[in-house]
C-alpha atoms as a PDB file:
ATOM      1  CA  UNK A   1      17.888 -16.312  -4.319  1.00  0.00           C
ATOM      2  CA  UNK A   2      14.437 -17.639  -2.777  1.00  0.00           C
ATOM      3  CA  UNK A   3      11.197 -15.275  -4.224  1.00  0.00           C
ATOM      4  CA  UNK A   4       8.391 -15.562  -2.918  1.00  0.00           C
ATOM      5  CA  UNK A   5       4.711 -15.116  -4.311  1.00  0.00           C
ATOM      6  CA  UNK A   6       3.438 -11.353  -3.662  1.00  0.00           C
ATOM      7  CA  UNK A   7      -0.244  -9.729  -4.471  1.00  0.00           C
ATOM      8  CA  UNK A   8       0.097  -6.100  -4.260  1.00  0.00           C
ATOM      9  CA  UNK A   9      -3.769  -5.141  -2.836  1.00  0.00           C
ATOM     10  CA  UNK A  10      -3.585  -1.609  -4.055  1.00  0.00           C
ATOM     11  CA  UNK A  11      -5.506   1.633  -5.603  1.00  0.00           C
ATOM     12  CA  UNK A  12      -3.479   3.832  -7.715  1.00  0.00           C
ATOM     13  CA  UNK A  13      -2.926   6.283  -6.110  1.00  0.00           C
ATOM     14  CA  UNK A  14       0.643   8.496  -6.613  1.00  0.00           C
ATOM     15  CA  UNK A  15       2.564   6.763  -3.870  1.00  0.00           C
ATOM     16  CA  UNK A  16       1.291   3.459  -5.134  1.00  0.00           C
ATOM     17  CA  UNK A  17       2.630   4.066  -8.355  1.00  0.00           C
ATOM     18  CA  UNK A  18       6.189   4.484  -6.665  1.00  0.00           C
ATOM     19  CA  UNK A  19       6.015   1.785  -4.595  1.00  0.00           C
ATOM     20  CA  UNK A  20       4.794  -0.668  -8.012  1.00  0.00           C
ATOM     21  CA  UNK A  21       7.687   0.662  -9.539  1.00  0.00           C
ATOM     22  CA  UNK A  22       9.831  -0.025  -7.007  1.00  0.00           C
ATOM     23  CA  UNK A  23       8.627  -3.589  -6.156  1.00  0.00           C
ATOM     24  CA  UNK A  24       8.896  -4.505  -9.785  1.00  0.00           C
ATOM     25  CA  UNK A  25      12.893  -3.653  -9.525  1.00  0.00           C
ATOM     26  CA  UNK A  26      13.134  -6.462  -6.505  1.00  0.00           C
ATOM     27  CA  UNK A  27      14.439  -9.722  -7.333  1.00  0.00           C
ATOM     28  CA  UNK A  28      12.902 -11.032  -4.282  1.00  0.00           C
ATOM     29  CA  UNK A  29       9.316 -10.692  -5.594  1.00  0.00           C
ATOM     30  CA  UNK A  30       7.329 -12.829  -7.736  1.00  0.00           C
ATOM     31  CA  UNK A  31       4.345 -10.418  -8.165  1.00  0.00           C
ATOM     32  CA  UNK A  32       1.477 -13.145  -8.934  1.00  0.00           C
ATOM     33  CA  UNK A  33      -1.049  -9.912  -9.441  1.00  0.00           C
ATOM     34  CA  UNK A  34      -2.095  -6.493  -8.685  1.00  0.00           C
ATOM     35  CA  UNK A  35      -5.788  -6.520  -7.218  1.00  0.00           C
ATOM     36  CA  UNK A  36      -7.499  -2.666  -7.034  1.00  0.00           C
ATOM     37  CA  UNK A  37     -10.120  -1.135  -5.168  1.00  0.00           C
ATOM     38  CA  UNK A  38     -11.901   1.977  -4.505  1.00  0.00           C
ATOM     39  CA  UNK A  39      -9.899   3.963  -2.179  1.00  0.00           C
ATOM     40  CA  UNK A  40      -7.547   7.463  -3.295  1.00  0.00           C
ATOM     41  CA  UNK A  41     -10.207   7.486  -6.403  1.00  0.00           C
ATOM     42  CA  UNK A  42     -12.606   4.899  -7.081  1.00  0.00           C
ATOM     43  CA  UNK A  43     -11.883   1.538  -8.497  1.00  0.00           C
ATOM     44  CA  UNK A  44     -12.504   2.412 -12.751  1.00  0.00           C
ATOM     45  CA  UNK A  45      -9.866   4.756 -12.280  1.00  0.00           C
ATOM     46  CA  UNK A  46      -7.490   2.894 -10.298  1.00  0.00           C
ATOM     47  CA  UNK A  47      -7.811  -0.244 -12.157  1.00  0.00           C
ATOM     48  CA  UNK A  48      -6.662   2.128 -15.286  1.00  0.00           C
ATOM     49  CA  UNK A  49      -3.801   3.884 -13.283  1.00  0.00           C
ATOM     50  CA  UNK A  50      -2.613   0.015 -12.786  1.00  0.00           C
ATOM     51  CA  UNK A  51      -2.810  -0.820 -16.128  1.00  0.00           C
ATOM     52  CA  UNK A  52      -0.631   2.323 -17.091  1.00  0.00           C
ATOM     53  CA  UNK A  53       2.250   1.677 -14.006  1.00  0.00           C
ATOM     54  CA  UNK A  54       2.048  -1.978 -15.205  1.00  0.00           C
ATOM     55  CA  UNK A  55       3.023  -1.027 -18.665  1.00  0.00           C
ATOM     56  CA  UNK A  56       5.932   0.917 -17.346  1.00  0.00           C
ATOM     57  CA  UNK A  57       7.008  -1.868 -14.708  1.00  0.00           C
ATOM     58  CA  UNK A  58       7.412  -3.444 -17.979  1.00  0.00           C
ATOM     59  CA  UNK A  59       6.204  -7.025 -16.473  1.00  0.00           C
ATOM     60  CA  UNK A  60       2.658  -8.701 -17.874  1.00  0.00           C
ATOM     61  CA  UNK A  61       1.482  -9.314 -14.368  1.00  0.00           C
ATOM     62  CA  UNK A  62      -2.582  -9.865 -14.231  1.00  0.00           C
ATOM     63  CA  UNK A  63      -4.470  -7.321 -12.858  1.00  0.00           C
ATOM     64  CA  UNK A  64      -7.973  -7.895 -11.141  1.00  0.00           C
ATOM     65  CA  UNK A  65     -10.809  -5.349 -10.238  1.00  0.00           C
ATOM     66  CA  UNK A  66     -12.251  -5.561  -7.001  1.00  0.00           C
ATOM     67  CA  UNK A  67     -14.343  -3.503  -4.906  1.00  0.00           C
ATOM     68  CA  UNK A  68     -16.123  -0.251  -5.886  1.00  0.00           C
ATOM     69  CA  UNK A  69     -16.814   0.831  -2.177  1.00  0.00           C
ATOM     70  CA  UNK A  70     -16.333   0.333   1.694  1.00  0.00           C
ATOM     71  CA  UNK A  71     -18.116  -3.476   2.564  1.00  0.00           C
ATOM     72  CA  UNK A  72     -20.399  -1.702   5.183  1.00  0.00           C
ATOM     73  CA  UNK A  73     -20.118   2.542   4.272  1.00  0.00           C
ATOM     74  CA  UNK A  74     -19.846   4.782   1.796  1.00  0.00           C
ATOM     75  CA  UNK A  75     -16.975   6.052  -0.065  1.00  0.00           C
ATOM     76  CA  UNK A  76     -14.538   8.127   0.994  1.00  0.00           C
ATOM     77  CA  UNK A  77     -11.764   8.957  -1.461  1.00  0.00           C
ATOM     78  CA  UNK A  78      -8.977  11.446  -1.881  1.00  0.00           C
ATOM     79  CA  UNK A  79      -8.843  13.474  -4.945  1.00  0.00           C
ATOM     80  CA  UNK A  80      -7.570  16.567  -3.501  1.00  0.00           C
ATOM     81  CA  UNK A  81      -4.549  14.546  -2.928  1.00  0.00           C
ATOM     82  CA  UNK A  82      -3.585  12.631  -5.258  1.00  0.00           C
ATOM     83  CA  UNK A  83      -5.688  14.530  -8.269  1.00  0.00           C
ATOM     84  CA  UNK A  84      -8.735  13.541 -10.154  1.00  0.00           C
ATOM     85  CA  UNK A  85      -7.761  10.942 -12.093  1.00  0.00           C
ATOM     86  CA  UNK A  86      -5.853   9.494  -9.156  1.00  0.00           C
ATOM     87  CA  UNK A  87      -2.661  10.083 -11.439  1.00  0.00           C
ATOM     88  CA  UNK A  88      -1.509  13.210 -10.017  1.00  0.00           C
ATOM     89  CA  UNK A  89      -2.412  14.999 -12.876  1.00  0.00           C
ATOM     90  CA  UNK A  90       0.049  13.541 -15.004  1.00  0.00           C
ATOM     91  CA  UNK A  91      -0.044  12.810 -18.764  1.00  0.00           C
ATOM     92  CA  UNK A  92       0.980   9.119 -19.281  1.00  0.00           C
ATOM     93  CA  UNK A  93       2.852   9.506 -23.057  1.00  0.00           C
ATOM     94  CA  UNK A  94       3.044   6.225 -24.331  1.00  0.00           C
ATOM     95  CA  UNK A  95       0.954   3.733 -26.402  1.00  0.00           C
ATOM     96  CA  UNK A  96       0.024   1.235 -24.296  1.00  0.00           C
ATOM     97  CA  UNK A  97      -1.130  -2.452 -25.414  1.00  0.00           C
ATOM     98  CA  UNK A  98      -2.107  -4.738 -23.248  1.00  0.00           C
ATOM     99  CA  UNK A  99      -5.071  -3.211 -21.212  1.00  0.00           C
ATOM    100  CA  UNK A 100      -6.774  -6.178 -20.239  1.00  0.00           C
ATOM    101  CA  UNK A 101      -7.537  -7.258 -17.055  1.00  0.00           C
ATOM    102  CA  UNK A 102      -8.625 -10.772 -15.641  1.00  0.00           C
ATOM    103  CA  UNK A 103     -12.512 -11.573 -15.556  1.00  0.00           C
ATOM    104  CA  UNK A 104     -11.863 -12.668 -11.798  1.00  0.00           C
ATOM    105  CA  UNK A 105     -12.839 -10.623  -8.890  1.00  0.00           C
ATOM    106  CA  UNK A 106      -9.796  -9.083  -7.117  1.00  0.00           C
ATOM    107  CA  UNK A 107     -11.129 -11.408  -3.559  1.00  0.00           C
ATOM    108  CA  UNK A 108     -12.107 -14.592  -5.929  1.00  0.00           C
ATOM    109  CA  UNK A 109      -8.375 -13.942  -7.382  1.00  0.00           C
ATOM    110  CA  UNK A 110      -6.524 -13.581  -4.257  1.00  0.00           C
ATOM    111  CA  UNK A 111      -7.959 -17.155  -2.697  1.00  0.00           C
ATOM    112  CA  UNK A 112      -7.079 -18.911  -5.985  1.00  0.00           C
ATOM    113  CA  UNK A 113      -3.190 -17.289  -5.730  1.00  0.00           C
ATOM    114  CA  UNK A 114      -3.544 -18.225  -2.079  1.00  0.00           C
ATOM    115  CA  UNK A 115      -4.261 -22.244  -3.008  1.00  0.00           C
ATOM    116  CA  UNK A 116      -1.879 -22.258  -5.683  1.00  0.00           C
ATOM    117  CA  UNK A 117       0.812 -20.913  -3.494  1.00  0.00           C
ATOM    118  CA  UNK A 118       0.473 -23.169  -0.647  1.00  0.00           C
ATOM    119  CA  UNK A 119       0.660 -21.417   2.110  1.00  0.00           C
ATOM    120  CA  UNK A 120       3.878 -19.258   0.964  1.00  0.00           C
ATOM    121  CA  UNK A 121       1.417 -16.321  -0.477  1.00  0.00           C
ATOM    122  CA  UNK A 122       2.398 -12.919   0.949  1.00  0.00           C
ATOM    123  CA  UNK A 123      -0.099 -10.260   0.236  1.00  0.00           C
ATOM    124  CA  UNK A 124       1.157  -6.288   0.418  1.00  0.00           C
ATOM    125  CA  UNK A 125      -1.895  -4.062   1.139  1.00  0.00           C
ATOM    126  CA  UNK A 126      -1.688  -0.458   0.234  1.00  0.00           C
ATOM    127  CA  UNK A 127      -5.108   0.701   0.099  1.00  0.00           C
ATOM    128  CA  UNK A 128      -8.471   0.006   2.028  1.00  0.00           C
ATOM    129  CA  UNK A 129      -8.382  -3.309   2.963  1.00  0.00           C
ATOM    130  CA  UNK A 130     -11.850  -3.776   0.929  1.00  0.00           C
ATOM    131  CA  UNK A 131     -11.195  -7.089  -1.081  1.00  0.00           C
ATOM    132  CA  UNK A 132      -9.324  -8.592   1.522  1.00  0.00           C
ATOM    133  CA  UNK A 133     -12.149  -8.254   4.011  1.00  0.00           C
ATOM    134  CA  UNK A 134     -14.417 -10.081   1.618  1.00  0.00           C
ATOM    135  CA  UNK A 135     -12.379 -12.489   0.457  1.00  0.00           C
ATOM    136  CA  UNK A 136     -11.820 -13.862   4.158  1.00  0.00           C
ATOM    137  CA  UNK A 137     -15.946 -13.326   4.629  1.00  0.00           C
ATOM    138  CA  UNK A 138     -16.272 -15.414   1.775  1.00  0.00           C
ATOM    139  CA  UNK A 139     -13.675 -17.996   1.951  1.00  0.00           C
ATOM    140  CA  UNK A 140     -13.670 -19.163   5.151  1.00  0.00           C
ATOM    141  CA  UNK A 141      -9.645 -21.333   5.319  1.00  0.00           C
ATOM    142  CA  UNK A 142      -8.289 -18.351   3.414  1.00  0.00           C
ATOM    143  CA  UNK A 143      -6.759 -17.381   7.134  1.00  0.00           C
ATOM    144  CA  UNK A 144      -4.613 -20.587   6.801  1.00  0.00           C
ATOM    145  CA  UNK A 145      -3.677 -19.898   3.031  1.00  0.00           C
ATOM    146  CA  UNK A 146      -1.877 -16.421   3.548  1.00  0.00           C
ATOM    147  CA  UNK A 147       1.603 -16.234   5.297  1.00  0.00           C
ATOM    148  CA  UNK A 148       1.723 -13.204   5.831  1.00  0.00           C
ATOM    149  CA  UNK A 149       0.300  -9.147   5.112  1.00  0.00           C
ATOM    150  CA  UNK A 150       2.078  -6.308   5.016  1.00  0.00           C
ATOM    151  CA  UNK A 151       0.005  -3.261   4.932  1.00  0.00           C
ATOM    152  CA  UNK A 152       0.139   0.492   4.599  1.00  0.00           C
ATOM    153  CA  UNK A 153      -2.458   2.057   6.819  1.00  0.00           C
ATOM    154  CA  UNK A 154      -2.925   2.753  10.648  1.00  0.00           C
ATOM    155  CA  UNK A 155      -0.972   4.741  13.233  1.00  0.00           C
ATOM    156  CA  UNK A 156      -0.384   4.021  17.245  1.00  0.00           C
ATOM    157  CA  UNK A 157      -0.567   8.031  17.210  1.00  0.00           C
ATOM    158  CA  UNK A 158      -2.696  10.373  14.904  1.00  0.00           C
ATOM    159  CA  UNK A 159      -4.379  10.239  11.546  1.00  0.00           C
ATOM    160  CA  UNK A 160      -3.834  12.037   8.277  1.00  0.00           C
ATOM    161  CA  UNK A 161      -8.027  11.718   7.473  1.00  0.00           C
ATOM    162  CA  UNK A 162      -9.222  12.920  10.859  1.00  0.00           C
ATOM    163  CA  UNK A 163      -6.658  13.651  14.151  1.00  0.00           C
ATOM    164  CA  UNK A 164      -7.206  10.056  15.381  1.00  0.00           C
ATOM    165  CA  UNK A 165      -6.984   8.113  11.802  1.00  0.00           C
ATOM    166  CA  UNK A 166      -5.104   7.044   9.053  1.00  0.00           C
ATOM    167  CA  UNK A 167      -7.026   7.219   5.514  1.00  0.00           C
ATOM    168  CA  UNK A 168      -6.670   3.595   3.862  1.00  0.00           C
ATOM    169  CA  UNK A 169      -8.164   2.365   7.546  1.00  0.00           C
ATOM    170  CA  UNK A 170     -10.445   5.359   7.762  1.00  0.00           C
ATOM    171  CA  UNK A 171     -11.943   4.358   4.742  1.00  0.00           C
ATOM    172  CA  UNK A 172     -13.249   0.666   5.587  1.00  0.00           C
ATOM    173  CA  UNK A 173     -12.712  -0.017   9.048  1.00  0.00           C
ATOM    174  CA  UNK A 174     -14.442  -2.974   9.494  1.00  0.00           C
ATOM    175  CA  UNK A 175     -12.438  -4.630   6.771  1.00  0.00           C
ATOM    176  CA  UNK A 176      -9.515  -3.710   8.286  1.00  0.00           C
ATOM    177  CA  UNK A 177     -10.190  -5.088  11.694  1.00  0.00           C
ATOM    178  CA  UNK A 178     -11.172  -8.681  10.245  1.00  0.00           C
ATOM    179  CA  UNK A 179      -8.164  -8.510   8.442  1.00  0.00           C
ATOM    180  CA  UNK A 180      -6.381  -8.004  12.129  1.00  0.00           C
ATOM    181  CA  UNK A 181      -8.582 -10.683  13.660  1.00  0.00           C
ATOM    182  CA  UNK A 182      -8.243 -13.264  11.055  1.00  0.00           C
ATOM    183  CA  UNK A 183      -5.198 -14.966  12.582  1.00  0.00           C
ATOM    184  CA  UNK A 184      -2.809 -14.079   9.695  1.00  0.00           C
ATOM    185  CA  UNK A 185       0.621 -12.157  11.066  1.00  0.00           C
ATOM    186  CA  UNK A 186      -0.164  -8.784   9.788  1.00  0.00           C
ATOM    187  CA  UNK A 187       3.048  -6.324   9.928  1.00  0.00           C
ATOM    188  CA  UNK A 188       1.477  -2.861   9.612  1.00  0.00           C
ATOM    189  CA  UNK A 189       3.372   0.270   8.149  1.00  0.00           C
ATOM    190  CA  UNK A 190       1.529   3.092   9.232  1.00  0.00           C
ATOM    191  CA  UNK A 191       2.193   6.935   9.663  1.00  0.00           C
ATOM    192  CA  UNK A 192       4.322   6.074  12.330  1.00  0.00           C
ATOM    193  CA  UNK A 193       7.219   5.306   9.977  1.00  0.00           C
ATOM    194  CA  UNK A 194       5.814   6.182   7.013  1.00  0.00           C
ATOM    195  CA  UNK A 195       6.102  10.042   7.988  1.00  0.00           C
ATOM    196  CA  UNK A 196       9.658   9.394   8.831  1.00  0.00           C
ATOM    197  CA  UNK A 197      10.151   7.590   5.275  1.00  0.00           C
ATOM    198  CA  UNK A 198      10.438  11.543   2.711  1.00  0.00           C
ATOM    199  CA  UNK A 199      11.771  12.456   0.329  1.00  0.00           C
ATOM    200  CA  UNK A 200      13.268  15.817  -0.179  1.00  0.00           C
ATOM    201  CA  UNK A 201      12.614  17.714  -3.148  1.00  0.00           C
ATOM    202  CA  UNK A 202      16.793  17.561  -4.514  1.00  0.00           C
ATOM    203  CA  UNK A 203      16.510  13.797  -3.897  1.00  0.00           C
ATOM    204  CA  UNK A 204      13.211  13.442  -5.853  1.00  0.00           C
ATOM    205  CA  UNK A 205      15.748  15.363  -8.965  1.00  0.00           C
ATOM    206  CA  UNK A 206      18.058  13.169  -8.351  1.00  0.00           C
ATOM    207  CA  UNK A 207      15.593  10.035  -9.303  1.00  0.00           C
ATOM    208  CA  UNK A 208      14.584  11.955 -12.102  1.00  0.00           C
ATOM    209  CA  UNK A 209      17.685  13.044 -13.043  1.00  0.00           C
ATOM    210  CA  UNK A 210      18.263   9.137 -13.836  1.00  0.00           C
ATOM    211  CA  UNK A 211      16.965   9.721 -17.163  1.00  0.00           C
ATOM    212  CA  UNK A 212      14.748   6.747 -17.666  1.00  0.00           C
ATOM    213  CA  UNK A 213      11.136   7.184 -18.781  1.00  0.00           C
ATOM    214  CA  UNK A 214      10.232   5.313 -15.302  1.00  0.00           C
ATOM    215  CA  UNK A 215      12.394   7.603 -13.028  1.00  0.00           C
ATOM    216  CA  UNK A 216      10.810  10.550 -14.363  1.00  0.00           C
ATOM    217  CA  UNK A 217       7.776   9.163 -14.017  1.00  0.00           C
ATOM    218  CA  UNK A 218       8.274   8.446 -10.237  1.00  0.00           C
ATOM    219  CA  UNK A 219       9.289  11.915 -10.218  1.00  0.00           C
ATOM    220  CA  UNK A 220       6.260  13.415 -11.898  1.00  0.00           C
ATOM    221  CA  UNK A 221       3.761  11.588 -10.134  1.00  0.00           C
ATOM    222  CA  UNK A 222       4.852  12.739  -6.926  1.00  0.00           C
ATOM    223  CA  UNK A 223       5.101  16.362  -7.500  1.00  0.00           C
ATOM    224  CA  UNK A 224       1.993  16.926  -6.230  1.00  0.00           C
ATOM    225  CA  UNK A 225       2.066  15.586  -3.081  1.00  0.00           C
ATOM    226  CA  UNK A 226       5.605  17.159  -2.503  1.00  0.00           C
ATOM    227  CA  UNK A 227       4.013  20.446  -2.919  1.00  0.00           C
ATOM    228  CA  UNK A 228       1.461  19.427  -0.246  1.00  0.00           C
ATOM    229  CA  UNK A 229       3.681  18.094   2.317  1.00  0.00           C
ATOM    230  CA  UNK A 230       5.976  21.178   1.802  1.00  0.00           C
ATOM    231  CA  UNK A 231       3.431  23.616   2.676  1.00  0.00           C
ATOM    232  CA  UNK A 232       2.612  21.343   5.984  1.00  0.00           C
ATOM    233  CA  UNK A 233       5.972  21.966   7.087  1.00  0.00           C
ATOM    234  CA  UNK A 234       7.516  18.617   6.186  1.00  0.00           C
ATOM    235  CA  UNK A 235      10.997  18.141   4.746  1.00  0.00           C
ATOM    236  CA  UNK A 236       9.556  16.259   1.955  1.00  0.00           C
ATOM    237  CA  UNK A 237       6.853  13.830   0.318  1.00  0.00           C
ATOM    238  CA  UNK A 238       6.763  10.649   2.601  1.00  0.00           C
ATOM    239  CA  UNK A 239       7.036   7.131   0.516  1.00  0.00           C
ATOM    240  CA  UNK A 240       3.799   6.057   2.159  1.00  0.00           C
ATOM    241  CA  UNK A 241       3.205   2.720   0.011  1.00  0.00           C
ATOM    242  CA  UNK A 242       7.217   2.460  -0.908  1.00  0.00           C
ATOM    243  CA  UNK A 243       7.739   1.431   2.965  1.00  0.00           C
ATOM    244  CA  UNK A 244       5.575  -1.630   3.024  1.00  0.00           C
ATOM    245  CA  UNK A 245       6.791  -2.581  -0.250  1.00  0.00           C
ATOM    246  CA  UNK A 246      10.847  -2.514   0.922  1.00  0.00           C
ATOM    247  CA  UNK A 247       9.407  -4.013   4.522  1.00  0.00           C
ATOM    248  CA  UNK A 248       8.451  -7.091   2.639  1.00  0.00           C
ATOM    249  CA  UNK A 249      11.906  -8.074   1.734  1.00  0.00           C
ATOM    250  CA  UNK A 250      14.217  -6.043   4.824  1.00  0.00           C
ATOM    251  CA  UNK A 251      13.213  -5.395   7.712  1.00  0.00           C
ATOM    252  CA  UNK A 252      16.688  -4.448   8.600  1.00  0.00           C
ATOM    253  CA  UNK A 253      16.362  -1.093   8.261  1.00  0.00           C
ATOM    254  CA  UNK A 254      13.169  -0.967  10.296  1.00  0.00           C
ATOM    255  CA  UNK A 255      12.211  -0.954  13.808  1.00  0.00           C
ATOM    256  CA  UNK A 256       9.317  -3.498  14.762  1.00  0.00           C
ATOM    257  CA  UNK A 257       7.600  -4.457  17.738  1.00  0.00           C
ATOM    258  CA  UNK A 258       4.990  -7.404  18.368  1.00  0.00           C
ATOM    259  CA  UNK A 259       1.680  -5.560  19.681  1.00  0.00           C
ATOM    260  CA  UNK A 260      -2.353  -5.899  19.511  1.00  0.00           C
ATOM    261  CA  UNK A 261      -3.762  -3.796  17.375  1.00  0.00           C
ATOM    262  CA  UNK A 262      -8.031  -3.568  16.525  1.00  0.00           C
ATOM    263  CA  UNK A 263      -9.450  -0.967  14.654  1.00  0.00           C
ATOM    264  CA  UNK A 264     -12.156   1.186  16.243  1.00  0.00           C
ATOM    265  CA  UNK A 265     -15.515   1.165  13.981  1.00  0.00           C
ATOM    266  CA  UNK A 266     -18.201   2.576  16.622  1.00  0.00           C
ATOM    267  CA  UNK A 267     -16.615   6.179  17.629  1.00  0.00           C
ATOM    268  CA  UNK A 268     -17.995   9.317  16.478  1.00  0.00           C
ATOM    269  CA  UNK A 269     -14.288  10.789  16.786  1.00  0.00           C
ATOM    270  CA  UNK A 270     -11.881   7.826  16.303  1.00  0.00           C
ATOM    271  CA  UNK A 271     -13.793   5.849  13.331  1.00  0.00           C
ATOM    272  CA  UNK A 272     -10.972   3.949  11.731  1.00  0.00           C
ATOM    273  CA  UNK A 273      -8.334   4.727  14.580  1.00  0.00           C
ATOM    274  CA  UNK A 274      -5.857   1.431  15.038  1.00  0.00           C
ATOM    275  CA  UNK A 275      -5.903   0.826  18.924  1.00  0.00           C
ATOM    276  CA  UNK A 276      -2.750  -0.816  20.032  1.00  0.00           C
ATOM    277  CA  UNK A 277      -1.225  -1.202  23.086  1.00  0.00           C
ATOM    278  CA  UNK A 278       2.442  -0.146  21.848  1.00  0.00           C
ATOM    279  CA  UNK A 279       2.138   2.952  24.628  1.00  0.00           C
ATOM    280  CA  UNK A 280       0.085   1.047  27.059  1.00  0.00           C
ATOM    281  CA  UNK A 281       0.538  -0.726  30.389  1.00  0.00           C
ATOM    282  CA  UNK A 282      -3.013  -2.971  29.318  1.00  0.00           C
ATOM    283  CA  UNK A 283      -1.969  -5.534  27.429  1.00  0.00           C
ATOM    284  CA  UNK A 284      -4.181  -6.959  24.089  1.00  0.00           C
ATOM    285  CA  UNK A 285      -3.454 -10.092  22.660  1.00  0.00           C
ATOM    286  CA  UNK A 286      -0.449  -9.423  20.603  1.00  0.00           C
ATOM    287  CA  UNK A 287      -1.728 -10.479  17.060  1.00  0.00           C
ATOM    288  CA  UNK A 288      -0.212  -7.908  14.966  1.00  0.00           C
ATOM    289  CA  UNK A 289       3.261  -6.037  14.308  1.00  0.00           C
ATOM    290  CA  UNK A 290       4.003  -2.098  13.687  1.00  0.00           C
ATOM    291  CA  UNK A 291       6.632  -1.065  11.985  1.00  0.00           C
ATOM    292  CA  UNK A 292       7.351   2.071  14.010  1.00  0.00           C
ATOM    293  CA  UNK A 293      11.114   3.682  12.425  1.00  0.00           C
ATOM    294  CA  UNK A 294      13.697   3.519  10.116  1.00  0.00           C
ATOM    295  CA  UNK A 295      16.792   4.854   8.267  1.00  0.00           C
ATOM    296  CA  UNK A 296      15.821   7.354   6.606  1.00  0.00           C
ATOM    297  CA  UNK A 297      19.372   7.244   4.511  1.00  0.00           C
ATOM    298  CA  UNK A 298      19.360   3.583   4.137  1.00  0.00           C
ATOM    299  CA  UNK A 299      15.684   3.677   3.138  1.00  0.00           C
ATOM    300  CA  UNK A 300      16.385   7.189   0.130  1.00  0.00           C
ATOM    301  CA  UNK A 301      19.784   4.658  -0.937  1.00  0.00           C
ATOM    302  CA  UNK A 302      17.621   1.683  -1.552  1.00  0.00           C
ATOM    303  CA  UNK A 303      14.931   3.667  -3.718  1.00  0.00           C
ATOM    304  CA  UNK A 304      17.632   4.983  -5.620  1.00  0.00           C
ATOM    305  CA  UNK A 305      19.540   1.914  -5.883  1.00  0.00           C
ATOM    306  CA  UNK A 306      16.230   0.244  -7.617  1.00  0.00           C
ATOM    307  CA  UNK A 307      15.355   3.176  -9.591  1.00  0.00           C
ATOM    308  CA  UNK A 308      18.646   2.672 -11.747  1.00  0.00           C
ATOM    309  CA  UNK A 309      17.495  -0.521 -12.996  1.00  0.00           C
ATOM    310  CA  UNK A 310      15.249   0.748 -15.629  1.00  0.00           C
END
């Protein structure tokens, strides 16, 4: 089996934690780092919700800090969600050793992975696209160095943050719309499918009910947002970051269609909304991909199909 280089771009987060767990189950990956930023809570305590998931990935991948805020705004963050310490409120149990991270910026990181990788470098974004943003302002052939990014953020319809956008975009739109304009094929996983993507609350058990100290963590982590989504009227907790994650290796399961997308940073009512022309009869230049369904079933079999291997 080919793997191939990954840099999960993320800020811990409840759903991140999932989707870590889950990507460090996939044979496929060769996880070269985990970058964080400011984004669900700010960046001191996602960098320290990383170190705790990477303990219980069980894998001594390097983690780099990167931004503490938007490049041009202030932050916005989501506590209320996913809890103050960005952990859902839950007690992490066991000693853990290695807390180090690398004295590298997460941006100055992800150029050197990019070189190193030539070319073959695929980086999974599941938070505001922050670090990315300024690592392409600040190294200008990093366009030509990345194969590919698969992100979590944006919708053709909606917004979870506001009713015309999606939070990780929301939070730094103009990093996300150099990140769309940079020339790199950018396959975004926004609410679109991600909604579509739950969990119910017997099939969150049944994770659990696996009995290792990672399922239940998975489990636990998640509780809180279940309750949330429940009292919306959804069927479940939807597996925002767990879909780009799974994307990155099948995209069998997934419906995808080639589209322009920009992000909108001038509105006073659609700041951080992902314009595409997916619905439209005016074409764009087609420089991105959504990812815009899935099955559901095949989706819930592969989580728990990776969730046995601890």
């Amino acid at each position: 089996m080919n793997r191939f280089p990954v840099i999960i771009d993320c800020d811990p987060g409840v759903d991140d934690t999932a989707a870590l767990l889950l990507a460090s189950r996939l044979d496929e990956l060769n996880i070269r780092a985990i970058t964080t930023v400011s984004g669900n809570v700010g960046v001191d305590k996602t960098t320290a919700n990383a170190i705790k998931v990477r303990h219980a990935m069980g894998k001594d991948i390097p983690i780099f800090m990167g931004a503490d805020r938007p490049m041009f705004r202030d932050p916005v963050t989501a506590e209320k969600f996913h809890g103050n310490d960005g952990f859902g409120g839950v007690n992490y149990p066991k000693e853990i050793k290695n807390t180090e991270i690398g004295q590298e910026k997460a941006w100055d990181a992800i150029y050197r992975i990019a070189k190193e990788c030539n070319g073959e470098l695929i980086v999974i974004a599941v938070a505001p696209m922050t670090n990315l943003g300024i690592a392409l302002s600040k190294y200008k052939d990093l366009s030509k160095r990345i194969k590919r990014i698969v992100i979590m953020g944006g919708a053709a319809i909606g917004g979870n943050i506001t009713p015309s956008a999606e939070f990780n975009i929301y939070v730094d739109p103009e990093a996300a719309d150099m990140v769309f304009c940079s020339g790199i094929p950018v396959y975004m996983c926004g609410l679109d499918v991600t909604l579509k993507a739950y969990m119910t609350p017997e099939e969150l058990e049944e994770i659990g009910a696996l009995g290792s100290f990672q399922a239940k963590l998975f489990r636990d982590v998640l509780q809180g947002g279940l309750k949330k989504y429940l009292e919306w009227g959804y069927k479940g907790v939807a597996l925002h970051d767990p879909v780009a994650v799974l994307y990155t290796v099948d995209d069998s399961i997934f419906e995808t269609h080639h589209v322009g997308i920009r992000v909108e940073t001038k509105g006073q009512l659609t700041i951080g909304k992902t314009v595409t022309d997916l619905y439209s009869d005016k074409q764009m230049e087609h420089n991105a991909y959504i990812v815009t369904d899935v099955n559901r079933e095949a989706f819930i079999e592969k989580v728990k199909s990776l969730m046995t291997k601890f």
